[in-house]
Protein backbone atom coordinates (compact mmCIF):
# COMPACT_ATOMS: atom_id res chain seq x y z
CA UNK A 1 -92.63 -28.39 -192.71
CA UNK A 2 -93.87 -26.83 -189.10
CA UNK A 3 -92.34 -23.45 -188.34
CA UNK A 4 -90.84 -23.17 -185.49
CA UNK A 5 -92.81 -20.50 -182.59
CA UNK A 6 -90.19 -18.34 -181.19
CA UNK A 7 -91.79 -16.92 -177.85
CA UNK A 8 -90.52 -13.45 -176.46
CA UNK A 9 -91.61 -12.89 -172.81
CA UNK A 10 -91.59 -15.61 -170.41
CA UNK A 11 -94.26 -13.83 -168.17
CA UNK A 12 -97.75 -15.17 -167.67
CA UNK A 13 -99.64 -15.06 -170.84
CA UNK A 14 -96.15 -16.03 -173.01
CA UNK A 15 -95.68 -18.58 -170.84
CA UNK A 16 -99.12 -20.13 -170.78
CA UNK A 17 -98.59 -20.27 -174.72
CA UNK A 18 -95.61 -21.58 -174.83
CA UNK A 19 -96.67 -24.52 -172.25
CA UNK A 20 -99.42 -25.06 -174.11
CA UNK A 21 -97.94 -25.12 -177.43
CA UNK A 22 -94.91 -27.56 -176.56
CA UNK A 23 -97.39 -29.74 -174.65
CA UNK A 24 -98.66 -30.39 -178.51
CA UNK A 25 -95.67 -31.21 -179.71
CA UNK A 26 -95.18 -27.95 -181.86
CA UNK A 27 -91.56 -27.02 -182.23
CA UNK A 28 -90.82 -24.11 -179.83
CA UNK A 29 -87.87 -21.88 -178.69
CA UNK A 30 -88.57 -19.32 -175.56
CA UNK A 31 -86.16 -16.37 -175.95
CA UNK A 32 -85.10 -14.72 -172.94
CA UNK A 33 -82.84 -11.27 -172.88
CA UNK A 34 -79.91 -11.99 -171.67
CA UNK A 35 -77.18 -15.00 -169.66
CA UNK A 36 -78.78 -14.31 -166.59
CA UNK A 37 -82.11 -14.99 -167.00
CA UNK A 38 -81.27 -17.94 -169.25
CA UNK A 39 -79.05 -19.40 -166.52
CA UNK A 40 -82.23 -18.88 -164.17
CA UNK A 41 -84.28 -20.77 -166.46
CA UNK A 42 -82.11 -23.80 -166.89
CA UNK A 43 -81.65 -23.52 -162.86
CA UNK A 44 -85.94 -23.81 -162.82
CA UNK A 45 -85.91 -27.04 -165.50
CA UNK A 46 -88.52 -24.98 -167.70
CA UNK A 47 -91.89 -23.51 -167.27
CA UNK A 48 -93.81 -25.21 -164.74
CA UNK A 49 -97.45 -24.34 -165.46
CA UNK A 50 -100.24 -24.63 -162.38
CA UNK A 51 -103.87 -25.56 -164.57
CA UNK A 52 -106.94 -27.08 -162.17
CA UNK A 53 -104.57 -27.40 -159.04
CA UNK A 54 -101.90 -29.89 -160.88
CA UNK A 55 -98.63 -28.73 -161.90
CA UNK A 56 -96.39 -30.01 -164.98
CA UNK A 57 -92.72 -28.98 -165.91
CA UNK A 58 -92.23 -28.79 -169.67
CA UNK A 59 -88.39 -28.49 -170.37
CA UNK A 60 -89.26 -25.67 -173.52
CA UNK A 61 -85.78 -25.49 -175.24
CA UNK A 62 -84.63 -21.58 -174.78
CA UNK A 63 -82.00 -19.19 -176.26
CA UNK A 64 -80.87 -15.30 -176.20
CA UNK A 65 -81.74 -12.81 -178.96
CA UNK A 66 -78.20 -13.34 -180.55
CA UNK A 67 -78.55 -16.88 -181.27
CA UNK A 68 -78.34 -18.00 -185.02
CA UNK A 69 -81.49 -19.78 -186.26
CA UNK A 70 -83.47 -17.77 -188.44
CA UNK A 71 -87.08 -16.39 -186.79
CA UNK A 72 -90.02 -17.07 -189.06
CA UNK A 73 -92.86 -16.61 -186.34
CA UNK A 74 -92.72 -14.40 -183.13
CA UNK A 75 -94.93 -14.46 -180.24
CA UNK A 76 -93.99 -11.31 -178.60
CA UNK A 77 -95.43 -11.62 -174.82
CA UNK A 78 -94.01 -8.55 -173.28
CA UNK A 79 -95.46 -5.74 -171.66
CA UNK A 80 -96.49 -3.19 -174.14
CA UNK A 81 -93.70 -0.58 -173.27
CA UNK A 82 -91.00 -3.64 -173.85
CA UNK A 83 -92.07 -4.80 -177.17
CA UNK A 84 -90.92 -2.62 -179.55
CA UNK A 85 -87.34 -2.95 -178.24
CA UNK A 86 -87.21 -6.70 -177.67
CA UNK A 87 -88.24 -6.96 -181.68
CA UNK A 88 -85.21 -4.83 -181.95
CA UNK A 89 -83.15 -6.95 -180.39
CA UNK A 90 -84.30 -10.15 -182.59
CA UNK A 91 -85.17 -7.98 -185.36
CA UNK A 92 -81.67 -9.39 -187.41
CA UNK A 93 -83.20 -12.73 -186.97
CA UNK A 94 -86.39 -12.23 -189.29
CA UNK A 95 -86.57 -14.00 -192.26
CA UNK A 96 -88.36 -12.71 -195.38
CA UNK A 97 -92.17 -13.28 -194.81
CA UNK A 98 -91.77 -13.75 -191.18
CA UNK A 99 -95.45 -13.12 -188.87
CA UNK A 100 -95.24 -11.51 -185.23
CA UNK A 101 -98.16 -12.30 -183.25
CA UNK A 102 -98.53 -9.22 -180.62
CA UNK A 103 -100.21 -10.29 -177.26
CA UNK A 104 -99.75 -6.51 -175.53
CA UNK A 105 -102.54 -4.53 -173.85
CA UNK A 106 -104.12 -1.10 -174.58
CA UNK A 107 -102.97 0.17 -177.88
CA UNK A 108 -100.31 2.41 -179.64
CA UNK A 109 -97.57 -0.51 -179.39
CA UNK A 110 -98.75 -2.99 -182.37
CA UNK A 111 -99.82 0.05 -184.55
CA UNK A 112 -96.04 1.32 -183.86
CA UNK A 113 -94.43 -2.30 -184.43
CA UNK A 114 -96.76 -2.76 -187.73
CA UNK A 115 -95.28 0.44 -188.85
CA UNK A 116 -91.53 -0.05 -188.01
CA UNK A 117 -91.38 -4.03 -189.35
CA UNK A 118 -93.85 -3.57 -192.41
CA UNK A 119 -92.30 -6.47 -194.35
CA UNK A 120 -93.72 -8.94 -191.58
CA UNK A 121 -97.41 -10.16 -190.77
CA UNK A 122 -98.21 -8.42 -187.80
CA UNK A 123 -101.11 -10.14 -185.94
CA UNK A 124 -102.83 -8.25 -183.49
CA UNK A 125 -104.03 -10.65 -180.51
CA UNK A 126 -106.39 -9.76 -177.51
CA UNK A 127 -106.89 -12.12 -174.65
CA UNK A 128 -109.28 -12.52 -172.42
CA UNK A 129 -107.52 -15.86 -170.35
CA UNK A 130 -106.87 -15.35 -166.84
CA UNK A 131 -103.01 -16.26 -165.84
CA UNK A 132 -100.43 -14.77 -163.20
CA UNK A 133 -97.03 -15.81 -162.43
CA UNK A 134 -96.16 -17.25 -158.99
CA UNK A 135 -92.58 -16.73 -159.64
CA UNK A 136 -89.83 -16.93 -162.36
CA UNK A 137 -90.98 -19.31 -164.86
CA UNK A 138 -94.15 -20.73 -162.69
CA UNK A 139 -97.23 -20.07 -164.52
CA UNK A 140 -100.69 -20.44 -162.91
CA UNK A 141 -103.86 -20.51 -165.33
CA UNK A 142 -106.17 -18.90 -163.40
CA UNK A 143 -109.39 -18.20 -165.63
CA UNK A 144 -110.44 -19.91 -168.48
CA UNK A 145 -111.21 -17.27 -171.51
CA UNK A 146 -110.43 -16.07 -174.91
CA UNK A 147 -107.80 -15.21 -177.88
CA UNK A 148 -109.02 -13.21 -180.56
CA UNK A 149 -106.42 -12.44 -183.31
CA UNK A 150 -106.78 -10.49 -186.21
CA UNK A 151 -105.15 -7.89 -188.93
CA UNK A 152 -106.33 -4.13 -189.62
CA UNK A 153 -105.62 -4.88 -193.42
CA UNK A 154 -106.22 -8.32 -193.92
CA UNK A 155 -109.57 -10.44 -193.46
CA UNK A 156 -107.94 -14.39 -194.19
CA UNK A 157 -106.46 -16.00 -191.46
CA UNK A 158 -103.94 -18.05 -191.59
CA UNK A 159 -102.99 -21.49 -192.00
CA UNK A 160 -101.64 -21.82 -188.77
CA UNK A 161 -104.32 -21.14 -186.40
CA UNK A 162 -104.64 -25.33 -186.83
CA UNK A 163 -101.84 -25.43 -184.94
CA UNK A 164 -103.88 -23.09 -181.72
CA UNK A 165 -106.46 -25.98 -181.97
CA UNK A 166 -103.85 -29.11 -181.15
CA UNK A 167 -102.18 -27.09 -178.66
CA UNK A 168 -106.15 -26.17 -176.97
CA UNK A 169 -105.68 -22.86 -177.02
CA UNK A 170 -109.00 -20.85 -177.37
CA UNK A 171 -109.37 -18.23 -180.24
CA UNK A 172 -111.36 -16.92 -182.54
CA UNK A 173 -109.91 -14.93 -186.01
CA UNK A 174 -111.83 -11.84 -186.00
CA UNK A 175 -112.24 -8.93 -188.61
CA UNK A 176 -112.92 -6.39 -186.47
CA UNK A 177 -109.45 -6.78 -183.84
CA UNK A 178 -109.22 -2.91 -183.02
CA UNK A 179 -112.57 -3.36 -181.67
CA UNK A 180 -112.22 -6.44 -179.73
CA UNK A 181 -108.59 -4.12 -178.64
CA UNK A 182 -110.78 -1.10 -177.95
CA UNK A 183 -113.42 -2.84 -176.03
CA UNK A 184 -110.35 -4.20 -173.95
CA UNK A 185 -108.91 -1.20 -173.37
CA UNK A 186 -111.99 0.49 -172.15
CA UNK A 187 -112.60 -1.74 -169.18
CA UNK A 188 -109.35 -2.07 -168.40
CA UNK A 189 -109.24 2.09 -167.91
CA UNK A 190 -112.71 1.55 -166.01
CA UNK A 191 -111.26 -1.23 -163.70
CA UNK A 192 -107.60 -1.02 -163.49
CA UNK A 193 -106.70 2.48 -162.03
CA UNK A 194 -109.70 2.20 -159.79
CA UNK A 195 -108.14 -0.66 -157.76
CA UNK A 196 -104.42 0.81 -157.46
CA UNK A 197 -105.56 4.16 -156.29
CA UNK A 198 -108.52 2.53 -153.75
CA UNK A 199 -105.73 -0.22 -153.20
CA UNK A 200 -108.62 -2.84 -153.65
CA UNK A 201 -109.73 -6.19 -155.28
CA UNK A 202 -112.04 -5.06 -158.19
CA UNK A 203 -115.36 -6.60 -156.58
CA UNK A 204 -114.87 -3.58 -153.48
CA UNK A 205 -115.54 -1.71 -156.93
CA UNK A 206 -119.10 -1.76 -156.86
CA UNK A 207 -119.08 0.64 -153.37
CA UNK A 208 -117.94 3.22 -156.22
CA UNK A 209 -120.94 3.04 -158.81
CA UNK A 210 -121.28 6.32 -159.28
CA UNK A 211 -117.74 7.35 -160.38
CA UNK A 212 -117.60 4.01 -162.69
CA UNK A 213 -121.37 5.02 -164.25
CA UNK A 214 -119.27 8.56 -165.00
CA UNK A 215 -116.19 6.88 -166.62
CA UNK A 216 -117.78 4.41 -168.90
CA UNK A 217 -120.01 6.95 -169.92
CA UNK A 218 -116.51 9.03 -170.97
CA UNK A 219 -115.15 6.15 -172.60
CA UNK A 220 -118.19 5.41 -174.21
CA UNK A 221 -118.31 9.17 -175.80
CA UNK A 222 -114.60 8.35 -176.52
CA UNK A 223 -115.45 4.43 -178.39
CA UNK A 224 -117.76 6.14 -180.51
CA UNK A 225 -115.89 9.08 -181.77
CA UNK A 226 -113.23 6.92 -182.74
CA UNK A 227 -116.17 4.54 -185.11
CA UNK A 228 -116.10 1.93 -182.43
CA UNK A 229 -119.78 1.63 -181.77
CA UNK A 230 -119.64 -1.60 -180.85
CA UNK A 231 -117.35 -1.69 -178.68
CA UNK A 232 -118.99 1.01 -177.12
CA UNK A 233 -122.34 -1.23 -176.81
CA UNK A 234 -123.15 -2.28 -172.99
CA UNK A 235 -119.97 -0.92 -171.54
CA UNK A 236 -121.23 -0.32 -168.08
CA UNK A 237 -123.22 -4.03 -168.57
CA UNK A 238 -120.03 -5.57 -169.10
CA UNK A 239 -117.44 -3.64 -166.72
CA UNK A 240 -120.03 -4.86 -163.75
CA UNK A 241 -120.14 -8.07 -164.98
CA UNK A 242 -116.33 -8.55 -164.90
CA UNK A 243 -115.87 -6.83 -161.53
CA UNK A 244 -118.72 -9.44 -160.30
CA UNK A 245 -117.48 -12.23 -161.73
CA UNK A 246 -113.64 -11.46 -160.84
CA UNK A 247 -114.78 -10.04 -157.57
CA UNK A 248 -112.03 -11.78 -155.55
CA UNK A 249 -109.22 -11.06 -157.92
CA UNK A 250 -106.51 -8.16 -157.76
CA UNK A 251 -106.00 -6.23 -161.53
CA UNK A 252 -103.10 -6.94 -162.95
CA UNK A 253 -101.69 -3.14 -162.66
CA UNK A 254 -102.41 -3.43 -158.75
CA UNK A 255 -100.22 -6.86 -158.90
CA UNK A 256 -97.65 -4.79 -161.12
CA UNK A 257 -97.76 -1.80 -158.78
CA UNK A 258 -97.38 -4.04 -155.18
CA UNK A 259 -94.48 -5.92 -157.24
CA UNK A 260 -93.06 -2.45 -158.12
CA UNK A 261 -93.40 -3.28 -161.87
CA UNK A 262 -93.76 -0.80 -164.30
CA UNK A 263 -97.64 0.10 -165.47
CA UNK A 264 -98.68 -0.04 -168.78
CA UNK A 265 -100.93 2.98 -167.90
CA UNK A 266 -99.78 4.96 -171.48
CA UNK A 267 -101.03 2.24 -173.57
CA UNK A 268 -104.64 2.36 -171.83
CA UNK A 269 -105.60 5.04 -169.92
CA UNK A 270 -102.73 7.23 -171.65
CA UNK A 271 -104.26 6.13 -174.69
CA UNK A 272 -108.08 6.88 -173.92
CA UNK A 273 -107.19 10.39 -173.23
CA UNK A 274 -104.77 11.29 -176.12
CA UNK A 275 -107.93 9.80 -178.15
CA UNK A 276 -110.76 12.30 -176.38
CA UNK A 277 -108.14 14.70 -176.83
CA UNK A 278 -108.04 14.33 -180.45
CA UNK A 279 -111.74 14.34 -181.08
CA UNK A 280 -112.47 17.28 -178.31
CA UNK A 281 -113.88 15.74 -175.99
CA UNK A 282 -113.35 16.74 -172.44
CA UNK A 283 -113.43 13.54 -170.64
CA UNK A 284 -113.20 15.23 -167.34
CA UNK A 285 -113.35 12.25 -164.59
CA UNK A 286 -110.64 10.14 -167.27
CA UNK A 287 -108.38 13.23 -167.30
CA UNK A 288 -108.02 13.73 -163.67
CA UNK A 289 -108.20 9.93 -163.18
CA UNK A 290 -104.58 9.65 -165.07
CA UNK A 291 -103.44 12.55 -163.50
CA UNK A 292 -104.14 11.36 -159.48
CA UNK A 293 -102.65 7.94 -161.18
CA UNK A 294 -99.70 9.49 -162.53
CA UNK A 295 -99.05 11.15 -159.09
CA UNK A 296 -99.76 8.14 -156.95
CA UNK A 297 -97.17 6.16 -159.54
CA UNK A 298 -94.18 9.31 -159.41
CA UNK A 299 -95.17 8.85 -155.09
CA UNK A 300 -94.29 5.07 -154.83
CA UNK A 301 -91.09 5.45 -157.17
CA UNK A 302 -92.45 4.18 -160.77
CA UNK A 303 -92.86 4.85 -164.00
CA UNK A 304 -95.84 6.75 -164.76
CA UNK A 305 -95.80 6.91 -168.29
């Protein structure tokens, strides 16, 4: 019998899944957090999803966290600050031997989920695909890329990554997810922050070589200490290779911080410092990048942790 994919976080990535996955016929419930935002979905007909210029509705069945049907695997989609407590909120819901599938950036969340829900499968997933939302419940692919999912403590993947195939999503099970997570992290801390503080799209990057040659040598020093040597390999390579070839594009904290979203700047650049402080490492241009960040963030009225 097909288990049923429970999708938490309706935002771009969740709801590029969920799209694709209902599109192949797998059964699917999207659970949103609370009457209003249900009543909003209904309102839309579904998730309309934008791929190669042509737009479909799909009509994904959806339900709040209180509803009675027992969870056996969770996509959790949120932003990394919102995922522990939207588990929560399900968390009743979880039958014995149930796997949640974490698609959040940076790190610190899964390891914290992994630890809180031990009798589930936690899957750690990083993406590479490019999406955005256009508004509530419109999804626009905008970058073709790639899933890799994986365990800390467990090598086999599982049966259902069959199921990934029919729906085309791309992935790949890896061994070594913290590094694929790691290597994410680090050019997301190279590229992100850059673009809110020079309020920029990341190809007006390359005018600021120098100061990106000091930070991915930092995060390198910081990769390395923590035994992630190959995700240290060709940092600087790859950082200029994704500002060239994303040139035109606005990061996704510079979309969250002109929408007046929250940042996720603890679980990445947070993160890379708590890390160089642990292995004493100075990390000088990283440090007093998070702290112009955190100022420019407490300046426009957000979050900055």
């Amino acid at each position: 019998m097909t288990v049923t994919w429970h999708v938490l976080g309706a935002g771009s990535l969740g709801g590029l899944w969920a799209a694709r996955l209902f599109r192949a016929g797998m059964p699917l419930r999207i659970v949103l957090r609370n009457p209003g935002r249900l009543a909003d979905y209904h309102a839309a007909g579904g998730l309309s999803l934008t791929e190669d210029g042509m737009t479909n509705l799909y009509p994904v069945p959806a339900e709040l966290p209180d509803a009675a049907a027992p969870i056996r695997r969770l996509l959790v989609a949120c932003k990394a600050y919102d995922a522990e407590a939207a588990i929560a909120e399900v968390a009743p819901r979880l039958s014995n031997g149930s796997e949640i599938l974490l698609l959040q950036n940076g790190l610190g969340s899964q390891q914290a989920i992994a630890a809180r829900w031990p009798e589930s499968r936690c899957v750690f997933v990083s993406s590479t695909e490019g999406a955005y939302r256009q508004a509530d419940f419109q999804i626009v692919h905008a970058g073709q890329g790639q899933n890799w999912l994986g365990e800390p403590n467990h090598r086999n993947p599982p049966p259902w990554l069959d199921e990934l195939v029919a729906a085309g999503i791309p992935h790949d099970w890896t061994a070594d997810i913290l590094g694929k997570l790691w290597r994410k992290l680090a050019l997301n801390c190279a590229i992100n922050p850059l673009t809110v503080l020079h309020d920029c799209r990341n190809g007006e990057l390359l005018i600021h070589r120098e100061q990106l040659h000091t930070l991915c040598n930092e995060l390198r020093e910081i990769l390395t200490a923590c035994n992630q040597g190959d995700a240290a390999r060709g940092l600087e390579e790859e950082v200029l290779r994704v500002i060239e070839a994303t040139a035109n594009n606005y990061s996704s904290m510079h979309q969250d911080v002109r929408s007046g979203r929250r940042t996720e700047i603890s679980f990445l650049l947070g993160q890379a410092c708590q890390a160089a402080r642990q292995h004493g490492l100075a990390a000088v241009e990283l440090h007093k990048l998070l702290e112009q960040l955190q100022t420019f963030l407490h300046r426009h009225g957000l979050p900055a942790d």
